[in-house]
C-alpha atoms as a PDB file:
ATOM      1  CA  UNK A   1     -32.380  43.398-185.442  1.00  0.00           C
ATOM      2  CA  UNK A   2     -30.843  43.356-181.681  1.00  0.00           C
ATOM      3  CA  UNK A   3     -31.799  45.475-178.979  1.00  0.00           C
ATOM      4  CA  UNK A   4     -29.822  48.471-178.431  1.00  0.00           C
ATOM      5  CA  UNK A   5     -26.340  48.850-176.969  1.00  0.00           C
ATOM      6  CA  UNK A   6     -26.191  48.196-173.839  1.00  0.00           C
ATOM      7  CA  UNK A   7     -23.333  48.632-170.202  1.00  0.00           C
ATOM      8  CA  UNK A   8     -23.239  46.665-167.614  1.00  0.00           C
ATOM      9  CA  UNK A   9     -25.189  47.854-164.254  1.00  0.00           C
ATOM     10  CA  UNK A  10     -22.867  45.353-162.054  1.00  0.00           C
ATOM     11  CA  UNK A  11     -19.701  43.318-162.959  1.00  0.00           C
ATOM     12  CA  UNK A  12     -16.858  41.984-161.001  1.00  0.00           C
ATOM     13  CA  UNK A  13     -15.088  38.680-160.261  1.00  0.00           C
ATOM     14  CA  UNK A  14     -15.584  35.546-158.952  1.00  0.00           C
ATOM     15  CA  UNK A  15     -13.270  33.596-156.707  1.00  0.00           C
ATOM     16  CA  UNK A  16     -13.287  29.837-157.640  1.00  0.00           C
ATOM     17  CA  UNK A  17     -11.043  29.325-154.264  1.00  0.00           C
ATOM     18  CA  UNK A  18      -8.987  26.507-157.037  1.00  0.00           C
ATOM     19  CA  UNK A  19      -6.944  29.254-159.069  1.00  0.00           C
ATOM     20  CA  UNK A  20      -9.271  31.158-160.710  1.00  0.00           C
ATOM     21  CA  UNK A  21     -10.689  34.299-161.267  1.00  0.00           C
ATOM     22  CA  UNK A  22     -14.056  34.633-163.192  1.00  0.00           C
ATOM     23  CA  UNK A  23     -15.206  37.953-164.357  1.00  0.00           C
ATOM     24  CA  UNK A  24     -18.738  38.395-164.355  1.00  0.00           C
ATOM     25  CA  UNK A  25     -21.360  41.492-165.561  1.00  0.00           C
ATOM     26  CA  UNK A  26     -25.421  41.747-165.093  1.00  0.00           C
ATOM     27  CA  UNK A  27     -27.302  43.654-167.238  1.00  0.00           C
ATOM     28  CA  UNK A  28     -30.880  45.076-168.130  1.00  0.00           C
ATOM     29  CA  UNK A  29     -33.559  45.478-165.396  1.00  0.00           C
ATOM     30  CA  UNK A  30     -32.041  44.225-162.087  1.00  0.00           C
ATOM     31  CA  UNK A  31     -35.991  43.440-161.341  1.00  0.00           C
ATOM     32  CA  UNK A  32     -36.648  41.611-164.268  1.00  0.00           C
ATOM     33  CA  UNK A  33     -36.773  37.631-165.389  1.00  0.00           C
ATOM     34  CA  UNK A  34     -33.425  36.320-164.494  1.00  0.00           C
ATOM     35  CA  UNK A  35     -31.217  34.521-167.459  1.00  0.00           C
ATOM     36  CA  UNK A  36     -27.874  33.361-168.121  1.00  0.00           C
ATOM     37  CA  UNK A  37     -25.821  33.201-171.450  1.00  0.00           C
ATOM     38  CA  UNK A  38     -23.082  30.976-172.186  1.00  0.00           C
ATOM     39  CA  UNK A  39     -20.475  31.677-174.367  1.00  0.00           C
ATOM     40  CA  UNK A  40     -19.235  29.354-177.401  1.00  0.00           C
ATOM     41  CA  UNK A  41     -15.456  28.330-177.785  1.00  0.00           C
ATOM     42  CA  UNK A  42     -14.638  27.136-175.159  1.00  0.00           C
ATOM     43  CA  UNK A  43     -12.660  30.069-174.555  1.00  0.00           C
ATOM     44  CA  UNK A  44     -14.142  32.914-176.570  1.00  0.00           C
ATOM     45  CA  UNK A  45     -15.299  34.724-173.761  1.00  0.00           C
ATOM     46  CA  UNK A  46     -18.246  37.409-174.122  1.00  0.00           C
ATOM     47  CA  UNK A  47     -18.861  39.934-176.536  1.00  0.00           C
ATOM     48  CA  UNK A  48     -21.574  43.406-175.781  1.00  0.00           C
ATOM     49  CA  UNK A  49     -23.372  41.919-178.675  1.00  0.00           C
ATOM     50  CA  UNK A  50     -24.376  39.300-176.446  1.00  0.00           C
ATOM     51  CA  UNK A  51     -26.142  41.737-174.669  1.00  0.00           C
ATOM     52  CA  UNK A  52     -28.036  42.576-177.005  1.00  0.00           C
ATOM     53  CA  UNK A  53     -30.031  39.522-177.317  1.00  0.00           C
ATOM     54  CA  UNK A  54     -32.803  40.109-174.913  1.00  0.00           C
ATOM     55  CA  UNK A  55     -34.655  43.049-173.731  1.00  0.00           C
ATOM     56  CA  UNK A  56     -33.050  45.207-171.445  1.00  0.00           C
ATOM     57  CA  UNK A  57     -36.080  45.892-170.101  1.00  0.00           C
ATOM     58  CA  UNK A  58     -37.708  42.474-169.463  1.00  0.00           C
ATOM     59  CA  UNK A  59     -34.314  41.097-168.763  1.00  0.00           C
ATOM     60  CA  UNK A  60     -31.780  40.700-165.966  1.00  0.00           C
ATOM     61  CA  UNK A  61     -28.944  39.032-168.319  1.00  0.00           C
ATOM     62  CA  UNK A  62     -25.979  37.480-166.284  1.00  0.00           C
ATOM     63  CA  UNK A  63     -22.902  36.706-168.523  1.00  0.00           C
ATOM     64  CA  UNK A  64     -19.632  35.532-167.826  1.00  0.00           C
ATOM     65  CA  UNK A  65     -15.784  34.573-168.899  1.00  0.00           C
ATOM     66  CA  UNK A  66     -15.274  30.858-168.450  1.00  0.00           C
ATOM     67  CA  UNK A  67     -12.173  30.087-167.055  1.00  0.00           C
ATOM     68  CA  UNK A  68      -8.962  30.838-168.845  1.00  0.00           C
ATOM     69  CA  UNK A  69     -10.748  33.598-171.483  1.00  0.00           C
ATOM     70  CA  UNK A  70     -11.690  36.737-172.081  1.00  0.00           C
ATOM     71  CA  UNK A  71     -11.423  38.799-168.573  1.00  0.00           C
ATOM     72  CA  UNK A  72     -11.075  35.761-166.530  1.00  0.00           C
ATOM     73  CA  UNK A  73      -7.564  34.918-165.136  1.00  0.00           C
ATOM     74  CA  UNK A  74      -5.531  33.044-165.301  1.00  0.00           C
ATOM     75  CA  UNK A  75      -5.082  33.846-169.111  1.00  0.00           C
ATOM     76  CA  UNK A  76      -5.425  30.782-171.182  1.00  0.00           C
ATOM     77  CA  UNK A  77      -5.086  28.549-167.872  1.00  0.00           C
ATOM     78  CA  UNK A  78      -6.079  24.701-168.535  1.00  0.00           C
ATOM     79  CA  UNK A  79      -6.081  23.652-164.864  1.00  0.00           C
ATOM     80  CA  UNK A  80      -9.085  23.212-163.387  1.00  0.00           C
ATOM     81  CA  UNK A  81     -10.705  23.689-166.320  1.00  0.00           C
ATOM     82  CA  UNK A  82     -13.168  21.225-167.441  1.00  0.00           C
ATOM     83  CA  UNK A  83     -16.873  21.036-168.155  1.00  0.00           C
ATOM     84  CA  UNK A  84     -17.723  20.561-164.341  1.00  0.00           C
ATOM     85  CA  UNK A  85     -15.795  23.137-163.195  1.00  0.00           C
ATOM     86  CA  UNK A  86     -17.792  25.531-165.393  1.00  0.00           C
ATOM     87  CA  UNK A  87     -21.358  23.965-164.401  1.00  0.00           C
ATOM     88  CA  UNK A  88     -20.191  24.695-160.894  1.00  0.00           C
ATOM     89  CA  UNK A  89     -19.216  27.976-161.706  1.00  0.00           C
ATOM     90  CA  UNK A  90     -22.596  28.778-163.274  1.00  0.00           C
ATOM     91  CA  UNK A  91     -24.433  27.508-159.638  1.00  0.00           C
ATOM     92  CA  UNK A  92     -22.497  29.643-157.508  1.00  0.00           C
ATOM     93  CA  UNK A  93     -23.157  32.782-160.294  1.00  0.00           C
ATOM     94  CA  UNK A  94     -26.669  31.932-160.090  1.00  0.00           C
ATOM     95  CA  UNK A  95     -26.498  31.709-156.578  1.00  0.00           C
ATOM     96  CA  UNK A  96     -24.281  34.423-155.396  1.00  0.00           C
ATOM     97  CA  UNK A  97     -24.579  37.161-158.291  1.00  0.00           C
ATOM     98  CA  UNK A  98     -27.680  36.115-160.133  1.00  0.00           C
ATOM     99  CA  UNK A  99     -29.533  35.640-156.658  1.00  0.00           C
ATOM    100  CA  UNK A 100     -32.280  33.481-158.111  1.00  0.00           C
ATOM    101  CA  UNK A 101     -33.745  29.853-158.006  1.00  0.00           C
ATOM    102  CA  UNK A 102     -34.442  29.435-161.567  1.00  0.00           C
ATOM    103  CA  UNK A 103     -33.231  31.150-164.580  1.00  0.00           C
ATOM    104  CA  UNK A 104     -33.893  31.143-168.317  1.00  0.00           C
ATOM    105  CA  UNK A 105     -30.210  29.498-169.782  1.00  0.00           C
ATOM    106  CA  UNK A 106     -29.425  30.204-173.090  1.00  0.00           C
ATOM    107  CA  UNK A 107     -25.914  28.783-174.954  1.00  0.00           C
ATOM    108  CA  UNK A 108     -24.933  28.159-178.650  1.00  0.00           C
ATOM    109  CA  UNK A 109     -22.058  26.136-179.866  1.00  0.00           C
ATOM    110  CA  UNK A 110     -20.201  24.869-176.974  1.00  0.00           C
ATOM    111  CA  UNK A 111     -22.355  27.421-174.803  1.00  0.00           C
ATOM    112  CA  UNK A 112     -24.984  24.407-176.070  1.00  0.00           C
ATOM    113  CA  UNK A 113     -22.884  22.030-174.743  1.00  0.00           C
ATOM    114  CA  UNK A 114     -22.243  23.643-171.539  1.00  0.00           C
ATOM    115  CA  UNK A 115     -26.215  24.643-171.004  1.00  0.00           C
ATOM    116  CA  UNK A 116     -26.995  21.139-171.677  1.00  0.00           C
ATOM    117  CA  UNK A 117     -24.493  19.963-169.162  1.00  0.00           C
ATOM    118  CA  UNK A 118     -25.855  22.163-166.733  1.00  0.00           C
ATOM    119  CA  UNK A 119     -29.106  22.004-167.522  1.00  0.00           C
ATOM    120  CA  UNK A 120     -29.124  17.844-167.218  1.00  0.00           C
ATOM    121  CA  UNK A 121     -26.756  18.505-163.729  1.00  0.00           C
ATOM    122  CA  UNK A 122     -29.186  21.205-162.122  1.00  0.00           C
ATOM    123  CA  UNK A 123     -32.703  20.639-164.028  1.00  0.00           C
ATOM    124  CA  UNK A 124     -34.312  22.428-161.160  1.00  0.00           C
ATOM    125  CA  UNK A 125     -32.482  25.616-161.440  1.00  0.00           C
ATOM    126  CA  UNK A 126     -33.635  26.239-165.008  1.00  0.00           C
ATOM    127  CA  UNK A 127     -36.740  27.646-165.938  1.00  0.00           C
ATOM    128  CA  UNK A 128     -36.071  27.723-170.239  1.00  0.00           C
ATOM    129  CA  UNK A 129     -33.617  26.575-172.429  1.00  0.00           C
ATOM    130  CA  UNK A 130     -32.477  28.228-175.752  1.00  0.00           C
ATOM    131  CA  UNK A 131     -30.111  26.399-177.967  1.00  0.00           C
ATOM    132  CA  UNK A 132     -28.335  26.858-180.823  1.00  0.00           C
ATOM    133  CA  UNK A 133     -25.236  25.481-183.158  1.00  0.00           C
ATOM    134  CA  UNK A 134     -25.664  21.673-181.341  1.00  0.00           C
ATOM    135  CA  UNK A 135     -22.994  20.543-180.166  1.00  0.00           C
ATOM    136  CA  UNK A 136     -22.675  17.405-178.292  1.00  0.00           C
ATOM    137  CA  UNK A 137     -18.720  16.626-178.592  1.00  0.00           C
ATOM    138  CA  UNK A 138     -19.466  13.185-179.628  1.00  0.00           C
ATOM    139  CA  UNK A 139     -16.098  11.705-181.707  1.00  0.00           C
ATOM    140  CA  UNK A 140     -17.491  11.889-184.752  1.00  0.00           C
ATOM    141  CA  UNK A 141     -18.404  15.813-184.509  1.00  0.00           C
ATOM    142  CA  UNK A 142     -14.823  16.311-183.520  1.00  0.00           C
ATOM    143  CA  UNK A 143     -13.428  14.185-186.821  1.00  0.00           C
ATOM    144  CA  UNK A 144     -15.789  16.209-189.073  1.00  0.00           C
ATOM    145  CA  UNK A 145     -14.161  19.530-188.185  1.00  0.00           C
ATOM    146  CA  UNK A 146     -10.694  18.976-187.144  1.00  0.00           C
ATOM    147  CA  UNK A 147      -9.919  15.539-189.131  1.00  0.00           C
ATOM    148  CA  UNK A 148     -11.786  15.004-191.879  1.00  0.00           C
ATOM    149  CA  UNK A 149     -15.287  16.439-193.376  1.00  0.00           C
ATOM    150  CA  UNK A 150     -15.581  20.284-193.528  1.00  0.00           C
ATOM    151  CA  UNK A 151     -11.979  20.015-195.152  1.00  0.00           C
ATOM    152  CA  UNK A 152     -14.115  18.588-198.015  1.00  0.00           C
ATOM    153  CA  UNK A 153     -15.780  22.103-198.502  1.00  0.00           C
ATOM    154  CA  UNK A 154     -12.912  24.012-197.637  1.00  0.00           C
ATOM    155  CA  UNK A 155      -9.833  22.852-198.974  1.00  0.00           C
ATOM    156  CA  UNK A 156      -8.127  25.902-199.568  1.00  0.00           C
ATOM    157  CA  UNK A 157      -8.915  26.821-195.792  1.00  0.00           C
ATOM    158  CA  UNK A 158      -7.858  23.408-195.120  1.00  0.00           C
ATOM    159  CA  UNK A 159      -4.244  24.048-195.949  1.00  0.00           C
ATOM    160  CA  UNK A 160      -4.149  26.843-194.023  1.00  0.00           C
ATOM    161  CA  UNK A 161      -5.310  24.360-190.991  1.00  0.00           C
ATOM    162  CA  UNK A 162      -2.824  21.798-191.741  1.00  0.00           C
ATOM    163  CA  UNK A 163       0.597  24.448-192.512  1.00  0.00           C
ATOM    164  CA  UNK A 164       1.464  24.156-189.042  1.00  0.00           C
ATOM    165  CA  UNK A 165       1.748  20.373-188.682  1.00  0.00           C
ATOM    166  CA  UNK A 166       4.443  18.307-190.600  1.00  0.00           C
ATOM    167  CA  UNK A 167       2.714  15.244-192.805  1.00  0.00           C
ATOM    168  CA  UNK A 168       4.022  12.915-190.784  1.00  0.00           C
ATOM    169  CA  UNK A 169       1.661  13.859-187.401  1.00  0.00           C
ATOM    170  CA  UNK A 170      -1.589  14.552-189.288  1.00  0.00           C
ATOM    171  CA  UNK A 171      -3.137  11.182-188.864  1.00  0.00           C
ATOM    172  CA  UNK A 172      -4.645  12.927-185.508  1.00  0.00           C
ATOM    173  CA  UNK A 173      -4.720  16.643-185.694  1.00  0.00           C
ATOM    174  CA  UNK A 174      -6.171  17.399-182.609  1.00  0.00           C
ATOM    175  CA  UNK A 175      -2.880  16.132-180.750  1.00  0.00           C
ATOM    176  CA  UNK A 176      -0.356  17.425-183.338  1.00  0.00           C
ATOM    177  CA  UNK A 177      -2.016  20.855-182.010  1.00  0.00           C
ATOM    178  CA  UNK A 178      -2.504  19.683-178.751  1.00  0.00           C
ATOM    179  CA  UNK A 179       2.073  19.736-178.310  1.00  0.00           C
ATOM    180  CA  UNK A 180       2.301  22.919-180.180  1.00  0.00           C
ATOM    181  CA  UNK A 181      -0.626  25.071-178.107  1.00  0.00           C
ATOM    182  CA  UNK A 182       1.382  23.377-174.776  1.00  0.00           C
ATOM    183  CA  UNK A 183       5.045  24.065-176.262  1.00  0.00           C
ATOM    184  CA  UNK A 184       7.348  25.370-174.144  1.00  0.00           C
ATOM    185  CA  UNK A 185       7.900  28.146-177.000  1.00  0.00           C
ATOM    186  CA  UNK A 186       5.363  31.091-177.606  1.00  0.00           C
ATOM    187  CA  UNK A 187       5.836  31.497-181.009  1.00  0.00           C
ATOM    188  CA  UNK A 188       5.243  27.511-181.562  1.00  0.00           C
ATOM    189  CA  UNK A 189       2.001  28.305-179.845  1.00  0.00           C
ATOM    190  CA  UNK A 190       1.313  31.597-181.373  1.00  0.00           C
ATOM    191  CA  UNK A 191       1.461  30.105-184.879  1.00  0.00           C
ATOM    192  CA  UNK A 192      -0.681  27.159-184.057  1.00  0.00           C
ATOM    193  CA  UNK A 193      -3.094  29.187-182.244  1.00  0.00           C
ATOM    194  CA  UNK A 194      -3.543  31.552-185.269  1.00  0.00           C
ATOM    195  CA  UNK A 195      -3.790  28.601-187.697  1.00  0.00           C
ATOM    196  CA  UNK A 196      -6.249  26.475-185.290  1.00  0.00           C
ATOM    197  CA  UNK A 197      -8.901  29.765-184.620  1.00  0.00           C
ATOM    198  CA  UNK A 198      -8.864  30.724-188.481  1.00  0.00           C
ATOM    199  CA  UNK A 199      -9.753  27.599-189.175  1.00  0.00           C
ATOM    200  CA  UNK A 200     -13.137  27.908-187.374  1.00  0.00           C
ATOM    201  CA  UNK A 201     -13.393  31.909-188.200  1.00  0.00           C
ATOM    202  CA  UNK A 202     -13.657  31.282-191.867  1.00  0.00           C
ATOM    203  CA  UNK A 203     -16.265  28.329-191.520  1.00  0.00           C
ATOM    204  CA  UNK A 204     -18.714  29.459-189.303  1.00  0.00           C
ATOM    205  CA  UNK A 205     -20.704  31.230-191.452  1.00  0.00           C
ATOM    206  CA  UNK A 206     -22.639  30.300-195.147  1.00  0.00           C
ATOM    207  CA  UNK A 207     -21.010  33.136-196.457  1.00  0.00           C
ATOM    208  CA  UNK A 208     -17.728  34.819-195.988  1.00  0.00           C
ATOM    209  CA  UNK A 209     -17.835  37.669-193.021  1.00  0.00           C
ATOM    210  CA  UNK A 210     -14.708  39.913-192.563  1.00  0.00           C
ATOM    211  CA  UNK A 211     -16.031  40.657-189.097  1.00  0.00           C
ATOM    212  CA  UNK A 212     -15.757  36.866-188.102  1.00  0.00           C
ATOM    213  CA  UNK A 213     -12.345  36.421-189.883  1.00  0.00           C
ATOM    214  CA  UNK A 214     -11.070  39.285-187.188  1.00  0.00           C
ATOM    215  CA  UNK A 215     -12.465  37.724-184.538  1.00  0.00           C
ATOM    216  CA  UNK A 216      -9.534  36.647-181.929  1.00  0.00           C
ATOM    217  CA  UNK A 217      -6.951  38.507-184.233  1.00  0.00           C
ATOM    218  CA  UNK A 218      -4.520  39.653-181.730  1.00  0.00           C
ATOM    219  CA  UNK A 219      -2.187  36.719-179.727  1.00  0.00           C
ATOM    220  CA  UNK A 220      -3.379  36.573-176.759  1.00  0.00           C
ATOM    221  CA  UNK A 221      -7.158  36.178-177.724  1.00  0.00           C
ATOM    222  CA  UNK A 222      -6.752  33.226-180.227  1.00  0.00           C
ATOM    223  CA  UNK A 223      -4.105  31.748-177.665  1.00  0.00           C
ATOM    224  CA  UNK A 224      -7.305  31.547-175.412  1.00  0.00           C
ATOM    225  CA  UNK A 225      -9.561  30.105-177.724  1.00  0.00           C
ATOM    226  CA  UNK A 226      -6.962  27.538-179.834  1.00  0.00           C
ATOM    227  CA  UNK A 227      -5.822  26.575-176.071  1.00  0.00           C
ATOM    228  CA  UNK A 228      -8.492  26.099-174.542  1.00  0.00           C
ATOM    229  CA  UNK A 229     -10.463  24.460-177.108  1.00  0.00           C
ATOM    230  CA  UNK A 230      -8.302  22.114-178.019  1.00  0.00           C
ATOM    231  CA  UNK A 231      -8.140  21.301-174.222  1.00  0.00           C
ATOM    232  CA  UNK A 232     -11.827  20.619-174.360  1.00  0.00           C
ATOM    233  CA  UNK A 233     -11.401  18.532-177.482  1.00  0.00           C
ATOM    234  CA  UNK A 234      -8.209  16.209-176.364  1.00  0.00           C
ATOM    235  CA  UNK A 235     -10.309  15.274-173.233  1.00  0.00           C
ATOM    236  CA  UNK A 236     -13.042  14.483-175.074  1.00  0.00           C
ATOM    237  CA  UNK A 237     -15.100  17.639-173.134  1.00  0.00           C
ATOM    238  CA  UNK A 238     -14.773  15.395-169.866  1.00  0.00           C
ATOM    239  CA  UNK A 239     -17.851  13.504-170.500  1.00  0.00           C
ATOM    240  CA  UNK A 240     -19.097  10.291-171.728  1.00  0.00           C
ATOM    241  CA  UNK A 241     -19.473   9.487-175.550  1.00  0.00           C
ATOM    242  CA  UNK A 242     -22.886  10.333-176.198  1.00  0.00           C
ATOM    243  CA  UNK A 243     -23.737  11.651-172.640  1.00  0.00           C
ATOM    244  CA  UNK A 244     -25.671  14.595-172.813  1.00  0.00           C
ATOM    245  CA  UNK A 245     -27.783  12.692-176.072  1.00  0.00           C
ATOM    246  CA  UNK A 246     -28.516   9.665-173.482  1.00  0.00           C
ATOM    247  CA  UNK A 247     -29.547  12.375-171.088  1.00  0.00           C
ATOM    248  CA  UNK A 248     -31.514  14.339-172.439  1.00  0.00           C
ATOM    249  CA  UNK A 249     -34.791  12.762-171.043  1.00  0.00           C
ATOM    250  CA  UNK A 250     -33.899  14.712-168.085  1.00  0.00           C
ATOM    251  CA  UNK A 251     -34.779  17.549-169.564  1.00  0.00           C
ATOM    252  CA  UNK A 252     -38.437  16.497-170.894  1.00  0.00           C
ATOM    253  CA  UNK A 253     -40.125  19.073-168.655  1.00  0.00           C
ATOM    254  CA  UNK A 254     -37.889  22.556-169.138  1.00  0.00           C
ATOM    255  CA  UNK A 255     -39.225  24.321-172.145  1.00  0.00           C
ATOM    256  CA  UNK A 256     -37.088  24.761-174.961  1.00  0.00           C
ATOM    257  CA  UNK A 257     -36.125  25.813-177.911  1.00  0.00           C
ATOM    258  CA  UNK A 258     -33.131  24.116-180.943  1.00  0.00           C
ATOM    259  CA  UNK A 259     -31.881  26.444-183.588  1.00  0.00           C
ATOM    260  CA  UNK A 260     -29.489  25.462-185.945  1.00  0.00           C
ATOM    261  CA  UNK A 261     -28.265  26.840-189.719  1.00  0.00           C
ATOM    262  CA  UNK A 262     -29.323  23.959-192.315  1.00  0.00           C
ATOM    263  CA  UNK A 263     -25.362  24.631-193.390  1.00  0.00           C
ATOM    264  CA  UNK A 264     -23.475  24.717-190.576  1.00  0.00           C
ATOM    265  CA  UNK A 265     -20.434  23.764-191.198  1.00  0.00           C
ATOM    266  CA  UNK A 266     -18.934  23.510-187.670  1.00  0.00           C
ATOM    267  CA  UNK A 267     -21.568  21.691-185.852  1.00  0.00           C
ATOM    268  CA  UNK A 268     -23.156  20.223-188.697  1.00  0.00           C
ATOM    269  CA  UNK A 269     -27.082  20.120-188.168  1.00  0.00           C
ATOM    270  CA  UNK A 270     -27.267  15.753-187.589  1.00  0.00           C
ATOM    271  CA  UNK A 271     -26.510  16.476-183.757  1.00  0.00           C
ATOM    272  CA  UNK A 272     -29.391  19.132-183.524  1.00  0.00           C
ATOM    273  CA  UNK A 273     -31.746  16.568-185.167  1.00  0.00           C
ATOM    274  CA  UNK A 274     -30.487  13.685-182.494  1.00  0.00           C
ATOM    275  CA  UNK A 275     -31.113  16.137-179.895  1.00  0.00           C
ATOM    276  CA  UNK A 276     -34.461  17.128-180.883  1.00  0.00           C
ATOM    277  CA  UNK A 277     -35.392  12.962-181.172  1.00  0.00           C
ATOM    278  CA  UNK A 278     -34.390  12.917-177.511  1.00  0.00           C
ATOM    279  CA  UNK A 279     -35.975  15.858-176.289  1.00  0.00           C
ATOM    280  CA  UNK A 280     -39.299  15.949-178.524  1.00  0.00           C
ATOM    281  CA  UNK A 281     -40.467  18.559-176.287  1.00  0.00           C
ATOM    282  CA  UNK A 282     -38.679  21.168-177.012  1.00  0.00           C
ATOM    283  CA  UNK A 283     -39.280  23.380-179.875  1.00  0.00           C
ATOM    284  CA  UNK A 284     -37.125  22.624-183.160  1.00  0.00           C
ATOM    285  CA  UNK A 285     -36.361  25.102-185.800  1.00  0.00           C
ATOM    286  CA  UNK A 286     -34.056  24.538-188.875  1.00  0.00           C
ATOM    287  CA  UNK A 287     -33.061  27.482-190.568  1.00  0.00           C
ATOM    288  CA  UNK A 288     -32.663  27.143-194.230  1.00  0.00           C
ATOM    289  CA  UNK A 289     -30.384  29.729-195.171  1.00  0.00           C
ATOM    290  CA  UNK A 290     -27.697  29.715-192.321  1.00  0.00           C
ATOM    291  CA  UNK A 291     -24.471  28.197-191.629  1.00  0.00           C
ATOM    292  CA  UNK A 292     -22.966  28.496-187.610  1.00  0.00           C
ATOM    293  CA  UNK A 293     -22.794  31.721-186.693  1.00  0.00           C
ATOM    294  CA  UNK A 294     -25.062  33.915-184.253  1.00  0.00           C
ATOM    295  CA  UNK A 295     -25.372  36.388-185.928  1.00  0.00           C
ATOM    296  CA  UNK A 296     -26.573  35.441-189.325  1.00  0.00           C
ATOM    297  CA  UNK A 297     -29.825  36.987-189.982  1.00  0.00           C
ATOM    298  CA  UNK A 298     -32.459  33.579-190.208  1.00  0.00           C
ATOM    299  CA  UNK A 299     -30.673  32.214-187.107  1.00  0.00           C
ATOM    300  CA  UNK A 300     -30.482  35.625-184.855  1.00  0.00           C
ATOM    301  CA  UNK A 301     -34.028  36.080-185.763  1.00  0.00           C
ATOM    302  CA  UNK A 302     -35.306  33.174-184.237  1.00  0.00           C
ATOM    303  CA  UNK A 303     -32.906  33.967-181.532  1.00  0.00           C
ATOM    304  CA  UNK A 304     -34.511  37.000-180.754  1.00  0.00           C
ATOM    305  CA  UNK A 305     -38.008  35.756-181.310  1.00  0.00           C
ATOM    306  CA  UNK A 306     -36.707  33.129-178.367  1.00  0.00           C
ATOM    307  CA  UNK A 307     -36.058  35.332-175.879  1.00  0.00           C
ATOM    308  CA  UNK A 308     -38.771  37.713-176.702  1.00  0.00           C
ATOM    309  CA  UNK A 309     -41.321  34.831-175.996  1.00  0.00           C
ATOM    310  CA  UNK A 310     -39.587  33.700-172.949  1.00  0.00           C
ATOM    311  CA  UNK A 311     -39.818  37.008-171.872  1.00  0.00           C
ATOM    312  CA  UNK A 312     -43.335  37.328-170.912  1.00  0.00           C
END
């Protein structure tokens, strides 16, 4: 159902001028309607299916590493790396690369978080918001996945979670993982990496995908993702309980559009329903046959549909 593959017509890196280097692509029509995608994780980095999500010809796509992942060095780096960091990486993007006042910004997962960060920091620089996979990094999200909840409907996954960490440290998982993803020895950090990102590969989808389950296979990616997630998570994203809920009002006049799988599993669909209370204006759409992923057909249709509308 996505557009065709697709290169780059521009990439290169952006100097933070704190320690890091962000590496950057545009694609589609360098003429046409200006939008930026934000990755999931945090630390996941970019795929050239995510290019594949608007029309290259109505399009002039900007996406982007966040610190730490992907192409973006340092590798795995957790200083300077917060949520605020990244919102001011996307303004000088949008600025420097991008080159436009207002652009379309679409996220899902933590990109949802991050959009809606941005999005409630520089309302004026966004012309359209697509969202999908809410997540708001509220406590109680957190607990569901990584404490207790989805280990309910996965308990033989569940063991695989919890092999790493001795009984005795499992009241909070987060910071058992937390001292083994910041040991002082790689292959401490290599297993818990391995055990924290297969954790989330095998749940993000209603039913089983091989292609997900590869995802961040090799060291160094899941060392991103497990690192820098877990960063994320420990410091609560760097926000406010609640924040970007209790803010949404700032958004009431940016038009936009929720999807979210009726079974998602990771971000389970109660913070997509809070969000859509707070910002009735924005279009909601619950898809009844999906689980987390981007890629599942009911959820990357309406993606598609999303940008196609934007588009004109």
């Amino acid at each position: 159902m996505m557009y065709p593959e697709i290169q780059p017509y521009q990439h290169g890196f952006l100097n933070t001028e704190d320690g890091h280097q962000i590496y950057w692509e545009l694609c589609g029509n360098p003429h046409g309607k200006p939008a930026v995608f934000l990755h999931g994780g945090p630390g996941s980095g970019c795929a050239a299916a995510h290019r594949r999500l608007f029309n290259p010809e109505r399009y002039k796509v900007l996406l982007f590493d966040q610190r730490g992942c992907g192409r973006s060095t340092p590798h795995a780096s957790l200083e300077n790396n917060t949520t605020w960091h990244l919102v001011a990486d996307i303004e000088r993007l949008r600025s420097k690369v991008l080159q436009t006042e207002k652009s379309l910004v679409f996220g899902g997962s933590w990109g949802s978080t991050l959009a809606l960060a941005y999005a409630q920091t520089h309302p004026q620089h966004v012309s359209e918001l697509i969202l999908r996979g809410i997540f708001a990094l509220r406590q109680a999200e957190l607990h569901w996945f990584y404490q207790e909840g989805a280990s309910w409907l996965f308990p033989d996954l569940w063991e695989q979670y919890l092999a790493p960490i001795p009984p005795a440290e499992r009241g909070d998982l987060i910071a058992a993982y937390r001292k083994r993803l910041t040991s002082s020895d790689r292959s401490v950090q290599v297993e818990a990496a391995h055990a924290w990102t297969q954790w989330e590969n095998q749940t993000i989808s209603l039913l089983p995908s091989a292609a997900h389950k590869q995802a961040h296979a090799d060291d160094a990616s899941a060392l991103a993702f497990a690192r820098i997630e877990n960063h994320y998570f420990v410091n609560k994203g760097f926000m406010g309980e609640g924040q970007l809920l209790r803010d949404a009002h700032i958004l009431q006049y940016i038009p936009g559009i929720i999807i979210q799988g009726r079974y998602d599993a990771c971000t389970p669909a109660r913070t997509a329903w809070d969000l859509h209370k707070a910002w009735p204006q924005a279009e909601f759409h619950l898809v009844p046959d999906a689980g987390h992923a981007f890629d599942e057909p009911g959820i990357l249709a309406r993606l598609l549909a999303a940008t196609d509308r934007f588009s004109q």
